[in-house]
N, C-alpha and C. Protein backbone atom coordinates (compact mmCIF):
# COMPACT_ATOMS: atom_id res chain seq x y z
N UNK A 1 111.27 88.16 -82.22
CA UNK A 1 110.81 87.58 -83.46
C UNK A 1 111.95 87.62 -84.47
N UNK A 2 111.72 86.12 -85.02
CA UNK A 2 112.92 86.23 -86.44
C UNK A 2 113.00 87.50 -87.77
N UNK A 3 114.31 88.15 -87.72
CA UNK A 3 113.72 89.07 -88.77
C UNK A 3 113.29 88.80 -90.03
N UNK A 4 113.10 87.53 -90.26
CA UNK A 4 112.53 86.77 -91.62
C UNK A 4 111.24 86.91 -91.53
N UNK A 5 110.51 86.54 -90.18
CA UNK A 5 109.16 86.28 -89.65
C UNK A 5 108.38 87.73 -90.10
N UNK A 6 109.24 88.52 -88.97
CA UNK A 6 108.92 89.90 -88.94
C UNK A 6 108.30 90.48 -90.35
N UNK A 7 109.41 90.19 -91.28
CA UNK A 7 109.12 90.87 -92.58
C UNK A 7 108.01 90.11 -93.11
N UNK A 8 108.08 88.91 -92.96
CA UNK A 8 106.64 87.86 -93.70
C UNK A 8 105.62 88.44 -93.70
N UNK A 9 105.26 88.71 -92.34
CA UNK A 9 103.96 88.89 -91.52
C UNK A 9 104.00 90.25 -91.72
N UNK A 10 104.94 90.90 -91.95
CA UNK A 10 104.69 92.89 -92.17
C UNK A 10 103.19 92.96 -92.95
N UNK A 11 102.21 94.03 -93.28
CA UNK A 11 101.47 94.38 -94.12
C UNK A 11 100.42 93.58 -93.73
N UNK A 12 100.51 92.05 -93.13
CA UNK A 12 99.66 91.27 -93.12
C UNK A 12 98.14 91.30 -91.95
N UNK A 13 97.22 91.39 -92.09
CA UNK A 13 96.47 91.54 -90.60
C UNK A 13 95.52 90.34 -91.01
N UNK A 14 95.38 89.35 -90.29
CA UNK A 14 94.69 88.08 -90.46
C UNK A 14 93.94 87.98 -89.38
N UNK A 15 92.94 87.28 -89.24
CA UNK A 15 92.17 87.19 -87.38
C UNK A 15 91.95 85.44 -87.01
N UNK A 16 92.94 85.06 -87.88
CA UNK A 16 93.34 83.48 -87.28
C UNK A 16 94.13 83.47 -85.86
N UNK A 17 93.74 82.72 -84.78
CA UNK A 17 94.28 82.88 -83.67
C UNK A 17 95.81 81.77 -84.02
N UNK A 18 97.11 82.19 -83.32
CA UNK A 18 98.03 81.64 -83.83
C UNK A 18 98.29 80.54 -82.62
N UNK A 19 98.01 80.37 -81.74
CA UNK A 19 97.58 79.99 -80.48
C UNK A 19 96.72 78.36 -80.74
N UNK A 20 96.15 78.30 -81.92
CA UNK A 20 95.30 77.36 -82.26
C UNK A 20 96.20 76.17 -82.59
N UNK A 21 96.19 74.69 -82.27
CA UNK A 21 96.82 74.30 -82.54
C UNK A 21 96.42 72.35 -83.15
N UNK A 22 96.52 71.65 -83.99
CA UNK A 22 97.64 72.26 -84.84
C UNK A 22 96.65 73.32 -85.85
N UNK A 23 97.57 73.60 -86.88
CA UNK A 23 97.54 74.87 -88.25
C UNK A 23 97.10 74.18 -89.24
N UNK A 24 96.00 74.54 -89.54
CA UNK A 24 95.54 73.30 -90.92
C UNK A 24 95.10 74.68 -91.87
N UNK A 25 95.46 75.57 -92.82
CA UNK A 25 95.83 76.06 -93.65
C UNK A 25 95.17 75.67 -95.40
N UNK A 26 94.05 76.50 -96.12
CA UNK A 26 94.00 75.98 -97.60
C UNK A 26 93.54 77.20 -98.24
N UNK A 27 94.61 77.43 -99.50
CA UNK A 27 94.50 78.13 -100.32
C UNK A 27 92.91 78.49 -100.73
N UNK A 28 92.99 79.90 -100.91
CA UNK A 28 91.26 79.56 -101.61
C UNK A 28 91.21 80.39 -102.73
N UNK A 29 91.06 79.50 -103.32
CA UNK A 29 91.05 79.44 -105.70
C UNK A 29 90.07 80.70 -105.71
N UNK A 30 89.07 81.42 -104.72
CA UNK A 30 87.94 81.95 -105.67
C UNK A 30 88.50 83.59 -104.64
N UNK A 31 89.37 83.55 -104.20
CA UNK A 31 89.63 84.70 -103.42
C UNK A 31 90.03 86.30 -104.86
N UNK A 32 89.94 87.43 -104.04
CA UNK A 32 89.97 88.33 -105.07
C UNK A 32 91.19 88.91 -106.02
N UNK A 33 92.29 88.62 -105.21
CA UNK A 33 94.02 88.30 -105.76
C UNK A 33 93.79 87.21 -106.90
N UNK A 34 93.77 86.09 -106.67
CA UNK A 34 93.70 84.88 -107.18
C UNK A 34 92.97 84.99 -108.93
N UNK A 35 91.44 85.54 -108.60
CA UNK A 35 90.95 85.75 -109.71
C UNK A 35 91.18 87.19 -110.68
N UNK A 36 91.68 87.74 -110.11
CA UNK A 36 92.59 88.87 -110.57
C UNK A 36 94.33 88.67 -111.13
N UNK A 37 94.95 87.53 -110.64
CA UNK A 37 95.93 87.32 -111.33
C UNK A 37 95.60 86.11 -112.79
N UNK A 38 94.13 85.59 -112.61
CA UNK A 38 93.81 84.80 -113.80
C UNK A 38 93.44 85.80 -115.08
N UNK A 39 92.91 86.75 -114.50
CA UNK A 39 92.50 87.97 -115.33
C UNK A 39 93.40 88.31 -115.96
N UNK A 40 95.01 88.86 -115.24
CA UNK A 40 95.74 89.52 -115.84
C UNK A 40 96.46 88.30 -116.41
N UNK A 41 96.44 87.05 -116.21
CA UNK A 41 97.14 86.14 -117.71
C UNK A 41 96.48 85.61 -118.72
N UNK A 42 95.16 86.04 -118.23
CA UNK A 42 94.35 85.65 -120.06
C UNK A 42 94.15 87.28 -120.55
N UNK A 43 94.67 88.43 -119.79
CA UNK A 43 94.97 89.49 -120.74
C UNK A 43 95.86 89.56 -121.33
N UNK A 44 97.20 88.79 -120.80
CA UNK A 44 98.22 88.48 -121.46
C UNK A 44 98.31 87.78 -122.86
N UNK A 45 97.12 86.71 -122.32
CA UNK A 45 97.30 85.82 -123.48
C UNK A 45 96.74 86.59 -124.58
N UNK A 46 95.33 87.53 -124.36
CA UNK A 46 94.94 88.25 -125.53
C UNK A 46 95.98 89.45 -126.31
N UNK A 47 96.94 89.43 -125.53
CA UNK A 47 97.66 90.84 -126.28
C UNK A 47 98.85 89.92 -127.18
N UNK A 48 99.04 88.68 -126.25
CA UNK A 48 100.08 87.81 -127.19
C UNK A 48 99.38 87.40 -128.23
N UNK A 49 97.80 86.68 -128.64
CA UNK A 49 97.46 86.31 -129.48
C UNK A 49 97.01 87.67 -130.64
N UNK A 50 96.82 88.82 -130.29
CA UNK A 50 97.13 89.98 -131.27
C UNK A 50 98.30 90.46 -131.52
N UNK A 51 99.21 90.28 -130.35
CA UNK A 51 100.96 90.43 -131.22
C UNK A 51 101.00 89.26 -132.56
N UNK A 52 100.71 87.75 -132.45
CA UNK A 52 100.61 86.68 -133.40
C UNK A 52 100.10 87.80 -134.71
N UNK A 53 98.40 87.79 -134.48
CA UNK A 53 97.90 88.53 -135.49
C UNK A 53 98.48 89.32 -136.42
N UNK A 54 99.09 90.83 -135.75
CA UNK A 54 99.69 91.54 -136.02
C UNK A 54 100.76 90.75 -137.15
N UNK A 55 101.70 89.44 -136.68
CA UNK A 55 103.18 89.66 -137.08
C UNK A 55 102.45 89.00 -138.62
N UNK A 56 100.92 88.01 -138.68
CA UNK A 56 100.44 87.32 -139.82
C UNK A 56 100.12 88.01 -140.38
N UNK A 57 99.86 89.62 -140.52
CA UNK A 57 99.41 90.47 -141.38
C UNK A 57 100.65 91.42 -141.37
N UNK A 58 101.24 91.18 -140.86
CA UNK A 58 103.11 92.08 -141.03
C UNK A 58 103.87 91.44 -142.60
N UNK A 59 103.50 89.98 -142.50
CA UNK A 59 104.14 89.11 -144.15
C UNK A 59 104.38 87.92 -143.19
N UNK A 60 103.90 87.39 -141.60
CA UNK A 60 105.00 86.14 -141.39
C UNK A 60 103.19 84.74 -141.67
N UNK A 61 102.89 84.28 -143.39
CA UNK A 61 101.72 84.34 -143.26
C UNK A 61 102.00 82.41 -142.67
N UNK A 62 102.95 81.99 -142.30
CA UNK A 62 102.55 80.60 -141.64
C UNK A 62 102.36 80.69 -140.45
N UNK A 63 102.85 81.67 -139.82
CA UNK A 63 102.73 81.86 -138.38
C UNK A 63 101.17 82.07 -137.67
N UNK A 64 100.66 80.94 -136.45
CA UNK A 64 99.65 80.95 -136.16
C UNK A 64 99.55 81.12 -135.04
N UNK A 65 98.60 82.67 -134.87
CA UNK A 65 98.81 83.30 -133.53
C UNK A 65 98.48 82.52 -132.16
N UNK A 66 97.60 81.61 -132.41
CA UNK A 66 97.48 80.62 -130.73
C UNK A 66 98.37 80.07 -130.74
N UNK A 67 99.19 79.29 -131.61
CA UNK A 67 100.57 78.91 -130.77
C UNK A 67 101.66 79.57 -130.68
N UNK A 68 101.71 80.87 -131.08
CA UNK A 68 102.89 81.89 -130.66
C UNK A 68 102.02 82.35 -129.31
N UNK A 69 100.87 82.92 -129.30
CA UNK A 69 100.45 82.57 -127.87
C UNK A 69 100.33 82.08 -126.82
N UNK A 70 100.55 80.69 -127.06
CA UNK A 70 100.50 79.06 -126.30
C UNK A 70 101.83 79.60 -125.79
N UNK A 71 103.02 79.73 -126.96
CA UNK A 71 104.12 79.41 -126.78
C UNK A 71 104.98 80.35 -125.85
N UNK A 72 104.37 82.02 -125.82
CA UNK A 72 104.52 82.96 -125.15
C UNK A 72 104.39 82.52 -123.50
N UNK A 73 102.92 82.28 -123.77
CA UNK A 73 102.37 81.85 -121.89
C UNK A 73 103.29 81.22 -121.45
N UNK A 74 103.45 79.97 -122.39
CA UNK A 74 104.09 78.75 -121.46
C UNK A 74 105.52 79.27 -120.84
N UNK A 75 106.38 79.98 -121.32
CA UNK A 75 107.42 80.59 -121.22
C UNK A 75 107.54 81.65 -119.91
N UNK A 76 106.50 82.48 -120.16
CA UNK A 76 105.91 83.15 -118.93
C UNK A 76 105.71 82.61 -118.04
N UNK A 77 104.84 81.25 -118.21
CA UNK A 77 104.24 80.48 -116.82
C UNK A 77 105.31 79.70 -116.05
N UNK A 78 106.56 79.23 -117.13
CA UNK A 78 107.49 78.48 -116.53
C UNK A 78 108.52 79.10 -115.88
N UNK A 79 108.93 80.32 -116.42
CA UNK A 79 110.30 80.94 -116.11
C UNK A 79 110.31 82.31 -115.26
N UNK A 80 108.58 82.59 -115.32
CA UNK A 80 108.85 84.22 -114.55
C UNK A 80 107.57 84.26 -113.80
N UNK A 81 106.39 83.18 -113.37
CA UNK A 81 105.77 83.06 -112.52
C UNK A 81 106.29 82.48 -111.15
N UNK A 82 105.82 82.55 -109.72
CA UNK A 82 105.92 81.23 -108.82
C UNK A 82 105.73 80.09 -109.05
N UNK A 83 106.15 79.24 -109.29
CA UNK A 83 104.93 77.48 -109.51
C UNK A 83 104.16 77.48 -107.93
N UNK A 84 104.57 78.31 -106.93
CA UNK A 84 103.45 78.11 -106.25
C UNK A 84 102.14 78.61 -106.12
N UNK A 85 101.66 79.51 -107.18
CA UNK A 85 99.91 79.70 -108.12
C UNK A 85 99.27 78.60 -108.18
N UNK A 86 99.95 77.42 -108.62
CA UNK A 86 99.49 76.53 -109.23
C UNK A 86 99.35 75.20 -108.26
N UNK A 87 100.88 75.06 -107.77
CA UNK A 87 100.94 74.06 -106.82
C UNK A 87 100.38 73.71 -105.95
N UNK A 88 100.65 74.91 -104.56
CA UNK A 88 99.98 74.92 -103.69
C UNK A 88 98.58 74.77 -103.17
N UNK A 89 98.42 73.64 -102.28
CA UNK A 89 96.94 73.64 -101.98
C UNK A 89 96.82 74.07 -100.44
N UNK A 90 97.59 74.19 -99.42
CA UNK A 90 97.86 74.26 -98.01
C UNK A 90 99.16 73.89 -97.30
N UNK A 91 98.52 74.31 -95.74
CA UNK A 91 99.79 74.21 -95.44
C UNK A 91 99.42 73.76 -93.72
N UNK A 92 99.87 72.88 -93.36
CA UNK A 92 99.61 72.02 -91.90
C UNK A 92 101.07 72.68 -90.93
N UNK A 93 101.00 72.97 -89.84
CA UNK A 93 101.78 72.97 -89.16
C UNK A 93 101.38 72.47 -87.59
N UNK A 94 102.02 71.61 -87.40
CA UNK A 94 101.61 69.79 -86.34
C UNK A 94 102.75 69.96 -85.24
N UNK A 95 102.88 68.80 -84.50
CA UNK A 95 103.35 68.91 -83.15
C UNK A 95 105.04 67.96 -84.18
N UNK A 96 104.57 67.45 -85.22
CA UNK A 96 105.94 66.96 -85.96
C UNK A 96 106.73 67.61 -86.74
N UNK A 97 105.84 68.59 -87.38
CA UNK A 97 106.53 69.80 -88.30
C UNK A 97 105.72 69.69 -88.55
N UNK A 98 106.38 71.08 -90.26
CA UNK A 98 105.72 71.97 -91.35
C UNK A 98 105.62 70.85 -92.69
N UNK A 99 104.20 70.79 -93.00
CA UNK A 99 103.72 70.08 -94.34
C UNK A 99 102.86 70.79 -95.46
N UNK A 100 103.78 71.21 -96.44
CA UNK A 100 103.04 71.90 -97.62
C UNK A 100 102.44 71.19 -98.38
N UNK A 101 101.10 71.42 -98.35
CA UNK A 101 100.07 69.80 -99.05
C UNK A 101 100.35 70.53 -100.75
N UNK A 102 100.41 70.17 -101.73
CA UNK A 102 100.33 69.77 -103.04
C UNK A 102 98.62 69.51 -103.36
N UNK A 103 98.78 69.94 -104.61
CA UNK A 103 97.82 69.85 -105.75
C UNK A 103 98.37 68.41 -106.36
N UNK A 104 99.42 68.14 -106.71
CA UNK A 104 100.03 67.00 -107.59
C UNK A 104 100.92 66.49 -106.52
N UNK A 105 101.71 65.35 -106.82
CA UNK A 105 102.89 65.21 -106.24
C UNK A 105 102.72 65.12 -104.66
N UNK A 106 104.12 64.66 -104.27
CA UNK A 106 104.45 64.61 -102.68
C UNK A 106 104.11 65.66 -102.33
N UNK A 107 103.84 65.70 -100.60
CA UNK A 107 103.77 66.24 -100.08
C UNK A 107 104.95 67.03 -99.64
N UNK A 108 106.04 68.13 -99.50
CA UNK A 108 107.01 68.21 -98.95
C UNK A 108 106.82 68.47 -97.11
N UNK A 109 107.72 67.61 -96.42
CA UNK A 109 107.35 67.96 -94.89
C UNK A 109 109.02 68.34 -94.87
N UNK A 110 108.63 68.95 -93.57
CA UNK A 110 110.25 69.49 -92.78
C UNK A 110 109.62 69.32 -91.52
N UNK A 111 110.52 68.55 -90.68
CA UNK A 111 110.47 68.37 -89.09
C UNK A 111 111.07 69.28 -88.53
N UNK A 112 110.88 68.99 -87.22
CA UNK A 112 111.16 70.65 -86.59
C UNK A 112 112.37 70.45 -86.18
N UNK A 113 113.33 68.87 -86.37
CA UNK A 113 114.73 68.98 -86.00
C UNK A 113 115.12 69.31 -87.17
N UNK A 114 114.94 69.30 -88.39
CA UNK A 114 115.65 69.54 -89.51
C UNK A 114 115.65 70.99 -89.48
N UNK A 115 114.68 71.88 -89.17
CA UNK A 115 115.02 73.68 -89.75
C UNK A 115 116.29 74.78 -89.18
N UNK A 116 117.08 74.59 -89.69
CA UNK A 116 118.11 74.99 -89.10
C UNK A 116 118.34 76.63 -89.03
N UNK A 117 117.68 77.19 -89.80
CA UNK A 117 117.07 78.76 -90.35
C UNK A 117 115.60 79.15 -90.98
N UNK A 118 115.77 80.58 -90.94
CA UNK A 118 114.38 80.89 -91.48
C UNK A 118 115.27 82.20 -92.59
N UNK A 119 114.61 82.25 -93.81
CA UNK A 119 114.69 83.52 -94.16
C UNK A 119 113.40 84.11 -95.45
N UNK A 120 113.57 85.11 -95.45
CA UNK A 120 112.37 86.10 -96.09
C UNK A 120 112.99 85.81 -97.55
N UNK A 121 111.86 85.54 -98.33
CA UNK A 121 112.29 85.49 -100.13
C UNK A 121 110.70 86.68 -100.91
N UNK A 122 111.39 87.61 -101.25
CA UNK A 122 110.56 88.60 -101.83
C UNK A 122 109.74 88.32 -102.58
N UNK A 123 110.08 87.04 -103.51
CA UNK A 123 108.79 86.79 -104.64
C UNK A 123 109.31 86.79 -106.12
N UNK A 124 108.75 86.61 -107.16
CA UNK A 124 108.72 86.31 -108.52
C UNK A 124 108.77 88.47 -108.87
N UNK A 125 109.19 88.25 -110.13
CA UNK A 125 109.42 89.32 -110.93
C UNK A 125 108.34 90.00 -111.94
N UNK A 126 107.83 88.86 -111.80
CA UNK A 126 106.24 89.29 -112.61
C UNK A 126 105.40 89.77 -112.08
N UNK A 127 104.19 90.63 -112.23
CA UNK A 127 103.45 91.31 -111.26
C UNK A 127 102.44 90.44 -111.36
N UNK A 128 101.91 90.44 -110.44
CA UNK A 128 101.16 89.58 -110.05
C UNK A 128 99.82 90.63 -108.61
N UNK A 129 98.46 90.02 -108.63
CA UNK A 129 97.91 90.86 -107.67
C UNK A 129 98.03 90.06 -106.49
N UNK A 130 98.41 88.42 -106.20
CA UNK A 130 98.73 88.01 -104.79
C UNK A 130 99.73 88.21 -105.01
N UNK A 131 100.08 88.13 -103.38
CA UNK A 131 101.38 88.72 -102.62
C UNK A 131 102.05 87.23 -102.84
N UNK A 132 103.26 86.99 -103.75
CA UNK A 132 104.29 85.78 -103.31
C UNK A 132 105.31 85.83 -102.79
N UNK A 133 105.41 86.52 -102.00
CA UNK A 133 106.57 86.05 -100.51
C UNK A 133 106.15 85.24 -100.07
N UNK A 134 107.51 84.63 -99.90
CA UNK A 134 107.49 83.99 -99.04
C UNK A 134 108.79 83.53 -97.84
N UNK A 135 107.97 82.87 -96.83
CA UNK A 135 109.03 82.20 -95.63
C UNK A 135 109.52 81.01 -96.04
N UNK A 136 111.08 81.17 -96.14
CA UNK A 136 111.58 80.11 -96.05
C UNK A 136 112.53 79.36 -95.46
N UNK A 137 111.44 77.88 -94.94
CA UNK A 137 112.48 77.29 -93.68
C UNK A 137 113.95 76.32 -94.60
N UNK A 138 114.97 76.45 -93.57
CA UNK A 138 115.97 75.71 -94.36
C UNK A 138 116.19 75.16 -93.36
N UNK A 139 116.32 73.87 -94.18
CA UNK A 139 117.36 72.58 -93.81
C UNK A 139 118.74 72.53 -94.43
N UNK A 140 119.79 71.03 -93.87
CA UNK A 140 121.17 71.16 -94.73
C UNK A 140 121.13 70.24 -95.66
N UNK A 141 119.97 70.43 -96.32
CA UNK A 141 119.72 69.44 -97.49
C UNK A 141 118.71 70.01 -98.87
N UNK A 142 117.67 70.57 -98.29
CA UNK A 142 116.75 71.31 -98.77
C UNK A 142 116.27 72.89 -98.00
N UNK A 143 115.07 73.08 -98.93
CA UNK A 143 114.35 74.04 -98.27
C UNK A 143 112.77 74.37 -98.86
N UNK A 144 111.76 74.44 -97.62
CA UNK A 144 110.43 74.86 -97.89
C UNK A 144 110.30 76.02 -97.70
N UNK A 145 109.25 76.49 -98.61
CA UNK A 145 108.93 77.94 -98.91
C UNK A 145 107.68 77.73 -98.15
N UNK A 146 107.14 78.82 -97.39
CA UNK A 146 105.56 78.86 -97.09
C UNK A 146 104.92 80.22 -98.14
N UNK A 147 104.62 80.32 -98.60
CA UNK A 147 103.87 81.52 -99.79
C UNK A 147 102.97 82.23 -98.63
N UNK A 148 103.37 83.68 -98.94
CA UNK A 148 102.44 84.48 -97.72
C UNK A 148 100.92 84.24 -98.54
N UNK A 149 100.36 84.04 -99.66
CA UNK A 149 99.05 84.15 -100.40
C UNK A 149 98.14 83.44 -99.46
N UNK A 150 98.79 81.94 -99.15
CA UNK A 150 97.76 81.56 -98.08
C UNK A 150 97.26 82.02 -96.94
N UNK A 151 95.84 82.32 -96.54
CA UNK A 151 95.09 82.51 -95.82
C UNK A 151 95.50 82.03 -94.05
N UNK A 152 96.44 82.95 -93.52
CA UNK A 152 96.25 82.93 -92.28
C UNK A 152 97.74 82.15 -92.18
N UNK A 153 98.82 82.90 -92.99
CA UNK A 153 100.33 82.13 -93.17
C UNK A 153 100.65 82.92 -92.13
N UNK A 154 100.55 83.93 -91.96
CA UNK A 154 101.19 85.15 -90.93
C UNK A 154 101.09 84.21 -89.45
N UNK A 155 99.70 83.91 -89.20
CA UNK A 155 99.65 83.37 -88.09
C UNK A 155 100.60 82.03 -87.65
N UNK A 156 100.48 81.62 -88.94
CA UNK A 156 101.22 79.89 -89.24
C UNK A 156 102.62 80.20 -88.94
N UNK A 157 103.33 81.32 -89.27
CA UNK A 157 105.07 82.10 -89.30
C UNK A 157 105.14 82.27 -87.59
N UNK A 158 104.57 83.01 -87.24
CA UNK A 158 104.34 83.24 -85.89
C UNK A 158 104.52 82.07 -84.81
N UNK A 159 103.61 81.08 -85.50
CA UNK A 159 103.94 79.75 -84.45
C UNK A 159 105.32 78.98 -84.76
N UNK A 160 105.39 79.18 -85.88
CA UNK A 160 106.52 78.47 -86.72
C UNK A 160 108.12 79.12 -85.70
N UNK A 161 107.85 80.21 -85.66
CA UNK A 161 108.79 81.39 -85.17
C UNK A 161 108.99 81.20 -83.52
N UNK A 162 107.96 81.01 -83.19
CA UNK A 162 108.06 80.46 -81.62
C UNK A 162 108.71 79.16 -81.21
N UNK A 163 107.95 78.44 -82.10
CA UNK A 163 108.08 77.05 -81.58
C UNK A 163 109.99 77.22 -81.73
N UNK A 164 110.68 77.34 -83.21
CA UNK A 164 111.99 77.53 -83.13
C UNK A 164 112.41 78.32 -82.25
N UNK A 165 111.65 78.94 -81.49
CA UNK A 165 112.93 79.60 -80.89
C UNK A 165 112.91 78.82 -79.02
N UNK A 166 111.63 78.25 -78.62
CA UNK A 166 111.67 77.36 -77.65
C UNK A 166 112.63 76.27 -77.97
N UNK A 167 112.61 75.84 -79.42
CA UNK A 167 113.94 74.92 -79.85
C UNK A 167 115.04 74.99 -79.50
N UNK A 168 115.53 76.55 -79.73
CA UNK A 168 116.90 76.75 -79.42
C UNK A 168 117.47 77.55 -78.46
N UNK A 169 116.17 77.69 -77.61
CA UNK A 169 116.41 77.38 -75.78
C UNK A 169 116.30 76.19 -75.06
N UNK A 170 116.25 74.99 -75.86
CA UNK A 170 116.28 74.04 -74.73
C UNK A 170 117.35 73.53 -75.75
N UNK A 171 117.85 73.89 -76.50
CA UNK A 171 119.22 73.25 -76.43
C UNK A 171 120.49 73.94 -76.23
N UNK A 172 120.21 74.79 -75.96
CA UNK A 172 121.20 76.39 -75.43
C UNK A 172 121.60 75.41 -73.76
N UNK A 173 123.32 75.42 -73.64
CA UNK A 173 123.07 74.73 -71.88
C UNK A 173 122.59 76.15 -71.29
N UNK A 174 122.39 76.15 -70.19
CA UNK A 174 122.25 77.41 -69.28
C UNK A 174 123.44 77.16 -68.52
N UNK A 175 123.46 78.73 -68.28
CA UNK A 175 124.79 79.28 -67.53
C UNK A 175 125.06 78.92 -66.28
């Protein structure tokens, strides 16, 4: 196993058979991570909209705490969250490649001649209660992330991990 894989799937115990084929993969919005990291950013937002408070009764009296609030989040949400909270809706893995389905926007796909590596990316800096690691396949052009948060990614890494490496035994000559 890839040591990228390895580490993905560490911690993880899922009872999706990986064997199943293809991988049809979808985030689920009402899971207990999920609604626990909404928790902890509208606690955020309440301690930013009483920092506001605070600074309008400090002397700053034009200053209006929902949009030093607004303005806090957005900053937070853009620069020190994943965008994949938000983005991600699933994740397909087919006899053509890996397709990370979107909420908005394209779909990103990677074929299975394009992945030229795999490696492990630890995640965002902000705490957060889902896990955002993630696997990521590279191409010599781009690269897709798979987010471990989704439901039954471990299993999805696993096939992902195989299938490359049957890849690069049948193009290995033999001795």
């Amino acid at each position: 196993m890839h040591p990228a894989v390895a580490e993905f799937v560490s911690g993880l115990s899922e009872s999706i058979d990986p064997t199943k084929w293809p991988i049809e993969l979808e985030v689920d919005p009402t899971g207990s991570n999920r609604i626990a990291d909404v928790a902890l950013l509208l606690g955020l937002i309440a301690i930013f909209w009483a920092i506001g408070r605070f600074l309008v009764s400090a002397g700053l009296k034009n200053l209006r705490p929902y949009v030093f609030a607004s303005g806090l989040t957005g900053i937070l949400l853009l620069f020190f969250t994943n965008s994949a909270f938000w983005m991600v809706k699933g994740l397909r893995v087919d006899d053509t490649g890996v397709t990370l389905t979107r909420h908005l926007g394209d779909d990103p796909k990677m074929t299975w001649s394009e992945i030229s590596a795999l490696r492990f990316d630890s995640g965002s800096l902000f705490p957060a209660f889902s896990d955002d690691a993630s696997l990521v396949l590279l191409a010599s052009d781009r690269e897709l992330s798979i987010p471990r948060f989704i439901p039954g990614s471990s299993a999805a890494a696993q096939r992902i991990d195989a299938l490359l490496q049957e890849k690069q035994h049948t193009r290995s000559p033999s001795p």
